[in-house]
Protein backbone atom coordinates (compact mmCIF):
# COMPACT_ATOMS: atom_id res chain seq x y z
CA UNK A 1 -6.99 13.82 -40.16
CA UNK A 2 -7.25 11.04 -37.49
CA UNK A 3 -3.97 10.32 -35.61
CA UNK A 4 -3.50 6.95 -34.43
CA UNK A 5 -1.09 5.51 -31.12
CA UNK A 6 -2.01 2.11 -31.46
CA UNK A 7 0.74 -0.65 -30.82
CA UNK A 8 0.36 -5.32 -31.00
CA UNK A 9 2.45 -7.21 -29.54
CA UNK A 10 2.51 -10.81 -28.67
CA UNK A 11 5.50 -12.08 -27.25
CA UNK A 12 7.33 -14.21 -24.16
CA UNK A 13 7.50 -11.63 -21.07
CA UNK A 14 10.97 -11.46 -19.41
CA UNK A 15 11.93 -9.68 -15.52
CA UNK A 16 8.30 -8.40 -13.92
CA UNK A 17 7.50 -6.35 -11.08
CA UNK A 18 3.96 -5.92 -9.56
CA UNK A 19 3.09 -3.49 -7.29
CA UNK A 20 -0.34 -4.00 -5.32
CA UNK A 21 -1.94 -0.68 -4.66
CA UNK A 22 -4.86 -0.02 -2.06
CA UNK A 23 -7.60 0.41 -5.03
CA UNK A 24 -5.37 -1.63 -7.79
CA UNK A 25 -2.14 -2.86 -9.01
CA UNK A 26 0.50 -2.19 -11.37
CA UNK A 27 2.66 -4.64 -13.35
CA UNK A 28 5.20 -3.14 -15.38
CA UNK A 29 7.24 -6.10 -17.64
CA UNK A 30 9.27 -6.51 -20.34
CA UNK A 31 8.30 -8.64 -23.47
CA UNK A 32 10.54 -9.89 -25.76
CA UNK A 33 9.14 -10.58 -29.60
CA UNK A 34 10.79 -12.13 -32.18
CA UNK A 35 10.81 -11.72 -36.05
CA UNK A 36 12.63 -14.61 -38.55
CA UNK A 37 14.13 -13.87 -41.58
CA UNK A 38 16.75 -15.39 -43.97
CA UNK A 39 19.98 -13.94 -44.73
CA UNK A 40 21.62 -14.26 -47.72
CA UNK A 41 22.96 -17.39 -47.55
CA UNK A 42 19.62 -18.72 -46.53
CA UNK A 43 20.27 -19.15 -43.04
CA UNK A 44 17.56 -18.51 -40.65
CA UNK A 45 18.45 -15.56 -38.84
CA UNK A 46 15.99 -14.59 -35.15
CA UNK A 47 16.10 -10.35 -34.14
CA UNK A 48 15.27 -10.20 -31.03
CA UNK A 49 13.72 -6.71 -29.46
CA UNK A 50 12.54 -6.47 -25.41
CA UNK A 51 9.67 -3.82 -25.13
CA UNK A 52 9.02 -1.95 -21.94
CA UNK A 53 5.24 -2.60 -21.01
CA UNK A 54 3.19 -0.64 -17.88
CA UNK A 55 -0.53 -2.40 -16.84
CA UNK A 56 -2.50 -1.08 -14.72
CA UNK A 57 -5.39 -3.77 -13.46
CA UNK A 58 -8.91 -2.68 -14.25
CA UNK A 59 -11.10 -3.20 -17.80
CA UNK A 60 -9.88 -5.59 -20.30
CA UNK A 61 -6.81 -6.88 -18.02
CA UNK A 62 -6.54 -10.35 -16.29
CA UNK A 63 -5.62 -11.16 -12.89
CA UNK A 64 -1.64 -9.39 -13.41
CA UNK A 65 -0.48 -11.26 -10.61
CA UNK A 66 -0.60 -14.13 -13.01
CA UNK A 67 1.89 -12.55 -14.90
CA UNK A 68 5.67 -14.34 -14.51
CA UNK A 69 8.81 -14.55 -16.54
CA UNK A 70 7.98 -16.47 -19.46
CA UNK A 71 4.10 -16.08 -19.77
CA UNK A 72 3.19 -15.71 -23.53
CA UNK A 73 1.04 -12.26 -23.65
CA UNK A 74 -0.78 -10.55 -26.05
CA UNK A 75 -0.72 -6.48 -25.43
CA UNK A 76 -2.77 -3.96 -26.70
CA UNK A 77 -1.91 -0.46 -26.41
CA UNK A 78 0.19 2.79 -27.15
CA UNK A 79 3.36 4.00 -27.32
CA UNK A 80 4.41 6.16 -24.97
CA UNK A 81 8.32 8.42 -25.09
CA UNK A 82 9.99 9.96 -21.67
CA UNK A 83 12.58 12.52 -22.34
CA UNK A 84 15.42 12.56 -19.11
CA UNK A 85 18.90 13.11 -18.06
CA UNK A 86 21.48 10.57 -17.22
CA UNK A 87 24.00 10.50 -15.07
CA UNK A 88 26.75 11.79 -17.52
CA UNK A 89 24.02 14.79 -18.19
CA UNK A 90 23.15 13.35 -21.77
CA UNK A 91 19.52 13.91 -22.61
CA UNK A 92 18.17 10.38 -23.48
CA UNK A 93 14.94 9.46 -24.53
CA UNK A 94 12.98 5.67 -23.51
CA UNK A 95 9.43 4.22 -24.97
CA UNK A 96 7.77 2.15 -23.10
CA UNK A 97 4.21 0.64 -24.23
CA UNK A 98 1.28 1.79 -21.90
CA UNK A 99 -0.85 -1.47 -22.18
CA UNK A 100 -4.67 -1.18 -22.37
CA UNK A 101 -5.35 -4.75 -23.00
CA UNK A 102 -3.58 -7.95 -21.86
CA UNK A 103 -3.98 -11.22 -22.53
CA UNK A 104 -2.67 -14.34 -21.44
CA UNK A 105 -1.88 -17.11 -24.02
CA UNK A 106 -1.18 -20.88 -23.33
CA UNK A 107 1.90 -22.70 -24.21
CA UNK A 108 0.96 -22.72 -28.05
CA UNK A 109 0.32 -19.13 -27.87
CA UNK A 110 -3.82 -19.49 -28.35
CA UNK A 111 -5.86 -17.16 -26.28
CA UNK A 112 -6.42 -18.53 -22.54
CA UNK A 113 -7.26 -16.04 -20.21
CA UNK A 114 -9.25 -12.92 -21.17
CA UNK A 115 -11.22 -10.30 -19.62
């Protein structure tokens, strides 16, 4: 059987942080998506979740210095899980999503940049 890893996401990003390397860069970001639903009183109700995301520039990413809080982004890629310690010594586990394609979307969220 085929396994798949394979995560979508299009969403607002939120803090960034890009690190220029001497061969290339790395932006890691957080994005925040958003899914609408009614409750049962037929209010509109907005869930909010921020996802962890790690670029590295080279094939099928734009210029990531472009990238600033509130950019609308399109990311291709898989999820990734890191297993650690904290500082109370409780094992704890993140996921972050290790990006292998980018794109940057205009203000109505159509495609505007791609590589």
């Amino acid at each position: 059987m085929e396994q798949l890893n394979r995560i979508e996401l299009r969403g607002i990003v939120g803090t960034v942080r890009y690190q220029p390397f001497e061969d290339r860069a790395v932006c890691n970001f957080s994005l925040a998506t958003s899914y609408v639903y009614k409750n049962r009183d037929g209010d509109p109700v907005i869930e909010t979740q921020w996802h962890s995301v790690n670029a590295w520039e080279g094939k099928a990413m734009p210029d990531l210095s472009k990238i600033g809080k509130g950019t609308k982004l399109y990311v291709v890629g898989r999820l990734r899980s890191q297993k650690y310690v904290d500082n109370d010594g409780v094992e704890r586990t993140s996921y972050e999503v290790a990006a292998s394609q980018v794109t940057i979307l205009d203000q109505q969220g159509q495609l505007q940049y791609e590589m």
